[in-house]
PDB file of N, CA and C in Angstrom:
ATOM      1  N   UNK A   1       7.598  23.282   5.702  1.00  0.00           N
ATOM      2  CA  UNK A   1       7.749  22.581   4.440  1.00  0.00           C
ATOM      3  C   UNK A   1       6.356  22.386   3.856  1.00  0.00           C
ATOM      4  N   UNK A   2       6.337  22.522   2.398  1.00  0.00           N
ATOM      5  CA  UNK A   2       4.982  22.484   2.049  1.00  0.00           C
ATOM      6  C   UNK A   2       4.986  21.724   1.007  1.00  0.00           C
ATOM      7  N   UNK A   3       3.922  20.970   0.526  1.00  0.00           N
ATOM      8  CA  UNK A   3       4.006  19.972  -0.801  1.00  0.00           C
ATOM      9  C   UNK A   3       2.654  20.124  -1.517  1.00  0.00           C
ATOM     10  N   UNK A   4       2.970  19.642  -2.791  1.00  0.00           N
ATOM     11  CA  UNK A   4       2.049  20.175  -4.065  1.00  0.00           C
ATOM     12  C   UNK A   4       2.114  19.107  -4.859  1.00  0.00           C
ATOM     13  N   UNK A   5       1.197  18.613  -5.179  1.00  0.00           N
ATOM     14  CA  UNK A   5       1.028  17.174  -6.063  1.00  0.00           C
ATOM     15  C   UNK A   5       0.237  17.971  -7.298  1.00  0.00           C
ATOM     16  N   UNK A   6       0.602  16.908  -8.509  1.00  0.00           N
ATOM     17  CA  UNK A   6      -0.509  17.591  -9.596  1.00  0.00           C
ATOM     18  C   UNK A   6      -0.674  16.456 -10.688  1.00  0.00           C
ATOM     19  N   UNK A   7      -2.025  15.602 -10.697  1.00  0.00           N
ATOM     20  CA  UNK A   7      -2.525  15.192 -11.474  1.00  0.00           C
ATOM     21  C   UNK A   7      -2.939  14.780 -12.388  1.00  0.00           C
ATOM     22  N   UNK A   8      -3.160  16.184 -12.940  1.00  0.00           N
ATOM     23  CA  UNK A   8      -3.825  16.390 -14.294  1.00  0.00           C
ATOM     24  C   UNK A   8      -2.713  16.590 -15.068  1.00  0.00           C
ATOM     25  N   UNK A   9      -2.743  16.376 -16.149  1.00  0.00           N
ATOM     26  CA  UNK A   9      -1.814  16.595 -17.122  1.00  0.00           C
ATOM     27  C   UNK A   9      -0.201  15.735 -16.979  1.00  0.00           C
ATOM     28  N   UNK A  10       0.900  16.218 -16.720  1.00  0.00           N
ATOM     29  CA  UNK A  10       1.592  15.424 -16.325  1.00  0.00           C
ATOM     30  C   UNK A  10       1.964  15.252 -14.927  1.00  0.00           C
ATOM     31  N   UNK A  11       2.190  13.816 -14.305  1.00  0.00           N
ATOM     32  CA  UNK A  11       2.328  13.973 -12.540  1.00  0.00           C
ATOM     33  C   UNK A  11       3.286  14.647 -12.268  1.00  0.00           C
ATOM     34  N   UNK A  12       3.175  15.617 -11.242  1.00  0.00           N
ATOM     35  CA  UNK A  12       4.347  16.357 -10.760  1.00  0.00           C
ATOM     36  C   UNK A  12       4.277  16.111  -9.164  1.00  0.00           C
ATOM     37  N   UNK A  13       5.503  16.206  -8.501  1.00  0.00           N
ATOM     38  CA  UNK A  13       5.458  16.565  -6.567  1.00  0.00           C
ATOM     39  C   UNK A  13       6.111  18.017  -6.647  1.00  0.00           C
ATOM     40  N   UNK A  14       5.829  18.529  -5.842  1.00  0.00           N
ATOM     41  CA  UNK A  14       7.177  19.683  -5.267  1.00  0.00           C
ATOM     42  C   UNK A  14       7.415  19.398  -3.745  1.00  0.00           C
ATOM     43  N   UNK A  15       8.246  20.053  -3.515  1.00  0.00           N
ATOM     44  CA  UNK A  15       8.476  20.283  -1.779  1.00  0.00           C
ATOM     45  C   UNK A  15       9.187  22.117  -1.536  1.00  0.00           C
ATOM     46  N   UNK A  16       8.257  22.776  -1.375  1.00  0.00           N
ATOM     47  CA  UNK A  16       8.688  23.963  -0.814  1.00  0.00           C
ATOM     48  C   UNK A  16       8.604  24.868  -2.559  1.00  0.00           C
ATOM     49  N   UNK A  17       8.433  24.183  -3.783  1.00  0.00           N
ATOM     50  CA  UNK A  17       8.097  25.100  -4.768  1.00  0.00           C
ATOM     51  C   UNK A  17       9.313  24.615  -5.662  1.00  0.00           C
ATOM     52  N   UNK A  18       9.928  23.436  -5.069  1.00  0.00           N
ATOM     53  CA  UNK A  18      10.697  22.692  -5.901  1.00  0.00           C
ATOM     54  C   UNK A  18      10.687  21.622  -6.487  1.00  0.00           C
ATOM     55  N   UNK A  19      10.791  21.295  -7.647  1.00  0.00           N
ATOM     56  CA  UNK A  19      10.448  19.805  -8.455  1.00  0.00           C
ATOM     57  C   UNK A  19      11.000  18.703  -8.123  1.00  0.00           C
ATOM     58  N   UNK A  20      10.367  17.778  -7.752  1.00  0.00           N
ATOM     59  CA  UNK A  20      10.872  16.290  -7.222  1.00  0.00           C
ATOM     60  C   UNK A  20      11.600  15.484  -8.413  1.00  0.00           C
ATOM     61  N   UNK A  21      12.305  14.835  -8.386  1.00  0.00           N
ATOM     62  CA  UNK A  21      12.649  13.497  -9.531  1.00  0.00           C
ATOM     63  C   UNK A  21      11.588  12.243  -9.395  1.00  0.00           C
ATOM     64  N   UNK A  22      10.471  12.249  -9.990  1.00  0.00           N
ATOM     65  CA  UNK A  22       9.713  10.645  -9.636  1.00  0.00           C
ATOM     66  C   UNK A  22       9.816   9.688  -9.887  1.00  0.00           C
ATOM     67  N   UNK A  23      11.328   9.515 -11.117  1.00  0.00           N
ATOM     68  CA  UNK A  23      11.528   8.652 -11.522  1.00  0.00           C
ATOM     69  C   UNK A  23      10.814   7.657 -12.975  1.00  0.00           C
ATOM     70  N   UNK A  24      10.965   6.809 -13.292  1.00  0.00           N
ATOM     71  CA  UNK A  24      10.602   5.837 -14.246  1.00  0.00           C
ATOM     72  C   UNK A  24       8.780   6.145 -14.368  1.00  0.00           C
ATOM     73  N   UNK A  25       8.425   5.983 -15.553  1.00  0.00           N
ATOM     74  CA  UNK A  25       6.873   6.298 -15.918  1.00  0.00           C
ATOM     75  C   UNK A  25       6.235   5.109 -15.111  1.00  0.00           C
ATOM     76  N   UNK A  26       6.837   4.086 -14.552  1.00  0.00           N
ATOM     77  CA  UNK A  26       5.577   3.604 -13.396  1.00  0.00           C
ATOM     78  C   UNK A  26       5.721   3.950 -11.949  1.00  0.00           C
ATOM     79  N   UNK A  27       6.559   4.655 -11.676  1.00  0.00           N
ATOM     80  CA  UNK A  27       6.818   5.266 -10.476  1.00  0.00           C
ATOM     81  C   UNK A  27       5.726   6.412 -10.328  1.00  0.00           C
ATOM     82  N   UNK A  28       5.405   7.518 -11.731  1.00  0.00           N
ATOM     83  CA  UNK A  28       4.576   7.854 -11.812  1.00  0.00           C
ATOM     84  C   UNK A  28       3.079   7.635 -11.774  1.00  0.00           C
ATOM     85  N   UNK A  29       2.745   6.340 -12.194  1.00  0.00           N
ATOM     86  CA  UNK A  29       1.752   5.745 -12.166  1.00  0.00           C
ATOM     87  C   UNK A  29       1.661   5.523 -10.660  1.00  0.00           C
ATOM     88  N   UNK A  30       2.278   4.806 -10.267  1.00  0.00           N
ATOM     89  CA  UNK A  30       2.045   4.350  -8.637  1.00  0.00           C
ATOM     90  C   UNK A  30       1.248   6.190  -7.460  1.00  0.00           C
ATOM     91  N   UNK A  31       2.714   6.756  -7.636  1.00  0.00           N
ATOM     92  CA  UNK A  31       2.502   8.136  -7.295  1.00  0.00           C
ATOM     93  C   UNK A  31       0.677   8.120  -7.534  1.00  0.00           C
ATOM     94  N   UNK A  32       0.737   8.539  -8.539  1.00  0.00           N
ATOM     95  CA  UNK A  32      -0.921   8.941  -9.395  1.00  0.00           C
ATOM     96  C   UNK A  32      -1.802   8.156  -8.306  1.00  0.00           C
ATOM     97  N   UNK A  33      -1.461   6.751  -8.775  1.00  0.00           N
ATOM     98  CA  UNK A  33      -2.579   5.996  -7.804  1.00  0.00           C
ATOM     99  C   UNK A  33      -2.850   6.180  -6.436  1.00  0.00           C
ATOM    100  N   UNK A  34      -1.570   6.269  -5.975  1.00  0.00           N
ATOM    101  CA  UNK A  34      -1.939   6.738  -4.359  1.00  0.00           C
ATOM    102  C   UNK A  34      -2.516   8.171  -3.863  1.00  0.00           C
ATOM    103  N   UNK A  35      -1.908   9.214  -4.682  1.00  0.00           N
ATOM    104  CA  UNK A  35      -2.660  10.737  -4.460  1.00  0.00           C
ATOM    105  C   UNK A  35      -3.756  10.294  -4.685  1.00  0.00           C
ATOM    106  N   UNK A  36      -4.407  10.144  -5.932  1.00  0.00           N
ATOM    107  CA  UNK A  36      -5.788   9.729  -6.095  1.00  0.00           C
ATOM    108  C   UNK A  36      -7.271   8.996  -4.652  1.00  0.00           C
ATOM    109  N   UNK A  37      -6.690   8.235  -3.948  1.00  0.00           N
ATOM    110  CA  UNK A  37      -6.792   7.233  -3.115  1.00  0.00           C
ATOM    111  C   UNK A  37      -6.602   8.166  -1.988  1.00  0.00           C
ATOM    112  N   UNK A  38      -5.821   9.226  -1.516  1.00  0.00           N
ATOM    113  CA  UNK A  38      -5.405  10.406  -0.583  1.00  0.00           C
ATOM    114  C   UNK A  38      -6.747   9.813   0.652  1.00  0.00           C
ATOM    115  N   UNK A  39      -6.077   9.364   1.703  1.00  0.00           N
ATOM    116  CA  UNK A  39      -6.986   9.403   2.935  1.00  0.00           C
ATOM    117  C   UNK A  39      -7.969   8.530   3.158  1.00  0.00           C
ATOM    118  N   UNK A  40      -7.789   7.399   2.350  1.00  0.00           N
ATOM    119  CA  UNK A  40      -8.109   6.051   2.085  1.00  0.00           C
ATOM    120  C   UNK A  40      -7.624   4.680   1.908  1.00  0.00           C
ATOM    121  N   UNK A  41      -8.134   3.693   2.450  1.00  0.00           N
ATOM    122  CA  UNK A  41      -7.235   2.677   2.307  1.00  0.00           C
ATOM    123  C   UNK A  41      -7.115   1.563   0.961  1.00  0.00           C
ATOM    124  N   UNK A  42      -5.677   1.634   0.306  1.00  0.00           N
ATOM    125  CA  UNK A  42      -6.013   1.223  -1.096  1.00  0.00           C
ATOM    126  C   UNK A  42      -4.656  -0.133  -1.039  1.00  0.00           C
ATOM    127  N   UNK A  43      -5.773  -0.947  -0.784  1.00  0.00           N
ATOM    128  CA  UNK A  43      -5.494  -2.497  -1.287  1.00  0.00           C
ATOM    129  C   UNK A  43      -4.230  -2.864  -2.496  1.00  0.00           C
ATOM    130  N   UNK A  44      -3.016  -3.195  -2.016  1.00  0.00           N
ATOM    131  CA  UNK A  44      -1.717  -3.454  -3.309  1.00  0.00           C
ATOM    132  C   UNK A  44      -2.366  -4.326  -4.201  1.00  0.00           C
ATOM    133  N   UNK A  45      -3.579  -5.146  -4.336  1.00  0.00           N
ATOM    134  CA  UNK A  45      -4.044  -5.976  -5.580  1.00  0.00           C
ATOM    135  C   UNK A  45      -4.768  -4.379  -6.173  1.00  0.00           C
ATOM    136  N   UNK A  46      -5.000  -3.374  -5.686  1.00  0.00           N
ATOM    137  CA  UNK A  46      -6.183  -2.490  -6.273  1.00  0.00           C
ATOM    138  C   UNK A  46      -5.065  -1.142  -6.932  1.00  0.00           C
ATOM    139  N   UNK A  47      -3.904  -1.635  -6.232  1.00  0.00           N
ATOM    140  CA  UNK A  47      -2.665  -0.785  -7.223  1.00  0.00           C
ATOM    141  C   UNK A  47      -1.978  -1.271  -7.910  1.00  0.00           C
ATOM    142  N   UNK A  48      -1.929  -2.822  -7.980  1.00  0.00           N
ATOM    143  CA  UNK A  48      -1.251  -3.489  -9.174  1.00  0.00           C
ATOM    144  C   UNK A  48      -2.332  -3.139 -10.448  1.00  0.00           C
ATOM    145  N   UNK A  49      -3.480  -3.179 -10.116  1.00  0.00           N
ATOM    146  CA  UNK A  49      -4.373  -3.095 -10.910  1.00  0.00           C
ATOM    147  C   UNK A  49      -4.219  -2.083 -11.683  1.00  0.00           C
ATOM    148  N   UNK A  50      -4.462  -0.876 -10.783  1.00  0.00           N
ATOM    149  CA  UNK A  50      -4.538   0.492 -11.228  1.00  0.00           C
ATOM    150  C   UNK A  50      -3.312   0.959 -12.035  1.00  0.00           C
ATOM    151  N   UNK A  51      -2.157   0.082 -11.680  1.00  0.00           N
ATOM    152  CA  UNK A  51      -0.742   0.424 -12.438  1.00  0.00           C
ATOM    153  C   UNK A  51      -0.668  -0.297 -13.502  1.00  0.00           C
TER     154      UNK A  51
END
């Protein structure tokens, strides 16, 4: 299984080359914030923020 996040432009996931549902535009935001953050530890006051 393989996964693909994307950033820039509008947030997208896949899994295997297929499009995820992410739901509501702050679901997206959240998403965003945490890829961003990838392999780091990010504080829920520093993602309320960021959202």
């Amino acid at each position: 299984m393989s996964t693909e996040s994307r950033l820039l432009g509008a947030v997208e996931a896949r899994i295997d080359g297929l499009p995820l549902k992410l739901g509501h535009a702050r679901q997206h935001l959240v998403l965003a914030a945490l890829l961003a953050e990838a392999g780091s530890l990010l504080l829920v006051d520093q993602l309320v923020h960021r959202v």
